[in-house]
Every structure is written in structure tokens, then in C-alpha cells.
C-alpha atoms as a PDB file:
ATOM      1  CA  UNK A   1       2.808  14.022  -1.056  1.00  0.00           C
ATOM      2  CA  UNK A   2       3.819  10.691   0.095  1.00  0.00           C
ATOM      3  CA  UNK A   3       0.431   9.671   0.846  1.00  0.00           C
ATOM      4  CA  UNK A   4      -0.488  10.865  -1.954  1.00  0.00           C
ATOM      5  CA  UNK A   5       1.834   8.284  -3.640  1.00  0.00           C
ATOM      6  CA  UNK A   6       1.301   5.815  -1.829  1.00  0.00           C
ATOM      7  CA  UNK A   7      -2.640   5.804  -2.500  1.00  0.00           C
ATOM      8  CA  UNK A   8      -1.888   6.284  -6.619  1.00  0.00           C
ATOM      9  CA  UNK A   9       0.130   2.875  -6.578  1.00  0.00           C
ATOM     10  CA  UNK A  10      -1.806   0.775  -4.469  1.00  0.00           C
ATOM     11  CA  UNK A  11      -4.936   1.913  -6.614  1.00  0.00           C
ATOM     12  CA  UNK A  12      -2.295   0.975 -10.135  1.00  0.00           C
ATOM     13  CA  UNK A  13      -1.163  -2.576  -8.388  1.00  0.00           C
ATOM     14  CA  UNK A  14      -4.352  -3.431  -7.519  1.00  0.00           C
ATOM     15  CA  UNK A  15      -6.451  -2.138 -10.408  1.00  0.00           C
ATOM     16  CA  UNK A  16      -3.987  -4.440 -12.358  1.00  0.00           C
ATOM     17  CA  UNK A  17      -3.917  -7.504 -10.301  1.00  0.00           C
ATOM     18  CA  UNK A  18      -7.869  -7.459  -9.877  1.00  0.00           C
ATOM     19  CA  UNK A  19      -7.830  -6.931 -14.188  1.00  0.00           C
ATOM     20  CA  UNK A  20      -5.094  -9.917 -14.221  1.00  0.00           C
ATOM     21  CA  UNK A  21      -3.637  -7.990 -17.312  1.00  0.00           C
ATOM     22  CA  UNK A  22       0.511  -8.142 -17.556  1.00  0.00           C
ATOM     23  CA  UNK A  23       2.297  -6.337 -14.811  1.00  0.00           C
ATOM     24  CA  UNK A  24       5.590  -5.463 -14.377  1.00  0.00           C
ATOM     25  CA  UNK A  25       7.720  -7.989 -13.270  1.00  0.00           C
ATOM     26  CA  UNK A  26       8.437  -7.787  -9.132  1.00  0.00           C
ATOM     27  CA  UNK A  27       4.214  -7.605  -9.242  1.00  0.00           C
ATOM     28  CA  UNK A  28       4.241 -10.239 -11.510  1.00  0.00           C
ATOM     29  CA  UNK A  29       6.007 -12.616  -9.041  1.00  0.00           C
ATOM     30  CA  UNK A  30       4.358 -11.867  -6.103  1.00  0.00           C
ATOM     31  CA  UNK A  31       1.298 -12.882  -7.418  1.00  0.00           C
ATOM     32  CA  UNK A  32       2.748 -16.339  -8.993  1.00  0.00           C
ATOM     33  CA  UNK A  33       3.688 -16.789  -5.668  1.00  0.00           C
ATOM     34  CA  UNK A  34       0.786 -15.488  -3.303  1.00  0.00           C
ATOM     35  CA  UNK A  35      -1.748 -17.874  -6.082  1.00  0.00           C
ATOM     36  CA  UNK A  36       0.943 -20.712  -6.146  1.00  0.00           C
ATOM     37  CA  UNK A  37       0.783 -21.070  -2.206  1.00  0.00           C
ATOM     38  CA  UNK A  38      -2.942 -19.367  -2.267  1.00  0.00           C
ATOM     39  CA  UNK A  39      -1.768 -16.517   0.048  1.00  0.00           C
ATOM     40  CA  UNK A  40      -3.358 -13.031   0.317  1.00  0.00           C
ATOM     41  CA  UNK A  41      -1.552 -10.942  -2.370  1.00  0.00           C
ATOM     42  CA  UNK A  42      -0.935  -7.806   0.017  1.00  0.00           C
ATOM     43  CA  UNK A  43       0.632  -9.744   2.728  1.00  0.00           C
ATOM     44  CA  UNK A  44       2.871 -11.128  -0.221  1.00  0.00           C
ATOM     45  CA  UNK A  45       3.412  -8.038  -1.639  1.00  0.00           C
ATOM     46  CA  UNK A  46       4.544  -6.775   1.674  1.00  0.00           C
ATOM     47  CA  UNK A  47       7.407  -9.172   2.853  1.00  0.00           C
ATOM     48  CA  UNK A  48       8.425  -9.116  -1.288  1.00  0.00           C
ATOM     49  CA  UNK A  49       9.076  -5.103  -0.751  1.00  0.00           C
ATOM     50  CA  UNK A  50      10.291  -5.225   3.054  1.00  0.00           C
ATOM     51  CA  UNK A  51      13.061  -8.024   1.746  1.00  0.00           C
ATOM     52  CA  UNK A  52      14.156  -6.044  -1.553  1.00  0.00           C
ATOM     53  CA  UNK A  53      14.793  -2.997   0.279  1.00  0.00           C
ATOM     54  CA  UNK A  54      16.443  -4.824   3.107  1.00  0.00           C
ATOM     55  CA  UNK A  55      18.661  -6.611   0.382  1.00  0.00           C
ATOM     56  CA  UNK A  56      19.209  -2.743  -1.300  1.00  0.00           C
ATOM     57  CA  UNK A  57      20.274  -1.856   2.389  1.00  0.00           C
ATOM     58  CA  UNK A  58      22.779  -4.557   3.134  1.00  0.00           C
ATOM     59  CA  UNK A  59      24.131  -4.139  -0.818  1.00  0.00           C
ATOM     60  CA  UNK A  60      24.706  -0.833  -0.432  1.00  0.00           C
ATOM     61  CA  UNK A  61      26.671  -0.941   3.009  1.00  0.00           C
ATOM     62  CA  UNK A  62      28.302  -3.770   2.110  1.00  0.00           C
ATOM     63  CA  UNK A  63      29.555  -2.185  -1.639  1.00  0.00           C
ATOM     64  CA  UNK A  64      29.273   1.541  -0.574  1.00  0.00           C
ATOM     65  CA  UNK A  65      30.189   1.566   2.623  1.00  0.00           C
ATOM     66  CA  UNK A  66      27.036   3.516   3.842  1.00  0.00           C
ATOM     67  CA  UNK A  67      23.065   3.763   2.418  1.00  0.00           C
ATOM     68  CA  UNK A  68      22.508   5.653  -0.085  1.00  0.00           C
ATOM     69  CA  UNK A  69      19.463   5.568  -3.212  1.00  0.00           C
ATOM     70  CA  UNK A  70      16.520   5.697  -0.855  1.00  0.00           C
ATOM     71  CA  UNK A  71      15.489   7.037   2.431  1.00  0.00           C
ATOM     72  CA  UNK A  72      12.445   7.437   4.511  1.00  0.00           C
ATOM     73  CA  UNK A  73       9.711   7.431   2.096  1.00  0.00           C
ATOM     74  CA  UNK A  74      11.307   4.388   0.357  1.00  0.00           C
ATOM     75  CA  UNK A  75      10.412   2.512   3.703  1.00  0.00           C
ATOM     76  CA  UNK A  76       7.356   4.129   4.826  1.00  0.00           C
ATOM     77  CA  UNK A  77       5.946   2.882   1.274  1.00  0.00           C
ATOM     78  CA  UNK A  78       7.840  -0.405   1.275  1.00  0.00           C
ATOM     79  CA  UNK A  79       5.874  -1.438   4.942  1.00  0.00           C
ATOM     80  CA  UNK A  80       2.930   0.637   3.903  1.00  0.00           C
ATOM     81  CA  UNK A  81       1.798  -0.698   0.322  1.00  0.00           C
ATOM     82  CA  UNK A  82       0.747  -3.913   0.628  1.00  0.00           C
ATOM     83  CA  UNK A  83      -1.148  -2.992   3.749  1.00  0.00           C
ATOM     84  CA  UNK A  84      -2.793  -0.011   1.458  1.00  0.00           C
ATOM     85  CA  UNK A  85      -3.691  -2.721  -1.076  1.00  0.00           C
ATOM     86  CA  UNK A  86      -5.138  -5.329   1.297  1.00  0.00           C
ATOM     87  CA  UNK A  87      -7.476  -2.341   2.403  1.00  0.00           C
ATOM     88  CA  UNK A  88      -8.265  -1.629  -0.659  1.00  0.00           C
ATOM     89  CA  UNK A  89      -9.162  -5.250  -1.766  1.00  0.00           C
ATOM     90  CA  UNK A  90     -11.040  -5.844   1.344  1.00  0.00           C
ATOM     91  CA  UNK A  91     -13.307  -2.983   0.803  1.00  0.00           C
ATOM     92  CA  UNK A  92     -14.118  -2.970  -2.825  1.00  0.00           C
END
């Protein structure tokens, strides 16, 4: 199931970056800044979901005392999306 996911949004992010029709708005920024610095939009993509959910981890222990609204699969698909999409990119 969580591959499953994982290959169903980095087909959607991709389909709509390579389109360069209006994306949500965390897409939307990493591609401003992977074309303002002409970097590769996965690797981009990447560090922009590895640092939100760090942030969403250090919020949450820091307001909550522990971590809570996401667990394993929100990581797995926060280090494994971008990659996806660079694959993706690379081959078609």
C-alpha cells in the first residue's frame, strides 16, 4: 500500500511539473526554487520534504511533548519521493 502511494504521487507531481500547469503550493516552491538556482527538481523536492517533516518533528516535541501526526510511512515517503520522481524524470 505504501508503495503503492508513493508511485501514484510521484506520477501526480511529476505529471504536473513536466505540464507546468498550477500546483499546489509546497510543489509550487520547490520548483521556483530548483529553476531559480537551476537545480534538479527531485533533489529539491527531497531536502524541501526531509526539512518540513523534521520541522513537524521538532514542533511537535517541542509543543506536545512527544511526536505525534505521522509515523513511518510519513518518512519512508518524505526520503523516498523525490528520489521516485528523479527516476521517473530520468527515464521518460
Amino acid at each position: 500500500m505504501l508503495f503503492a502511494s508513493l508511485v501514484i504521487i510521484a506520477l501526480g507531481v511529476y505529471t504536473v511539473v513536466l505540464t507546468d500547469i498550477v500546483m499546489i503550493t509546497p510543489d509550487g516552491l520547490v520548483k521556483t526554487i530548483a529553476d531559480y538556482w537551476s537545480l534538479e527538481f527531485s533533489r529539491v523536492k527531497s531536502t524541501f520534504d526531509i526539512i518540513c517533516v523534521s520541522i513537524s518533528a521538532i514542533l511537535s516535541l517541542v509543543f506536545l511533548g512527544n511526536i505525534r501526526g505521522f509515523r513511518e510511512g510519513t518518512l519512508i515517503l518524505a526520503l523516498s519521493t523525490g528520489r521516485f520522481i528523479g527516476v521517473i524524470s530520468k527515464n521518460y
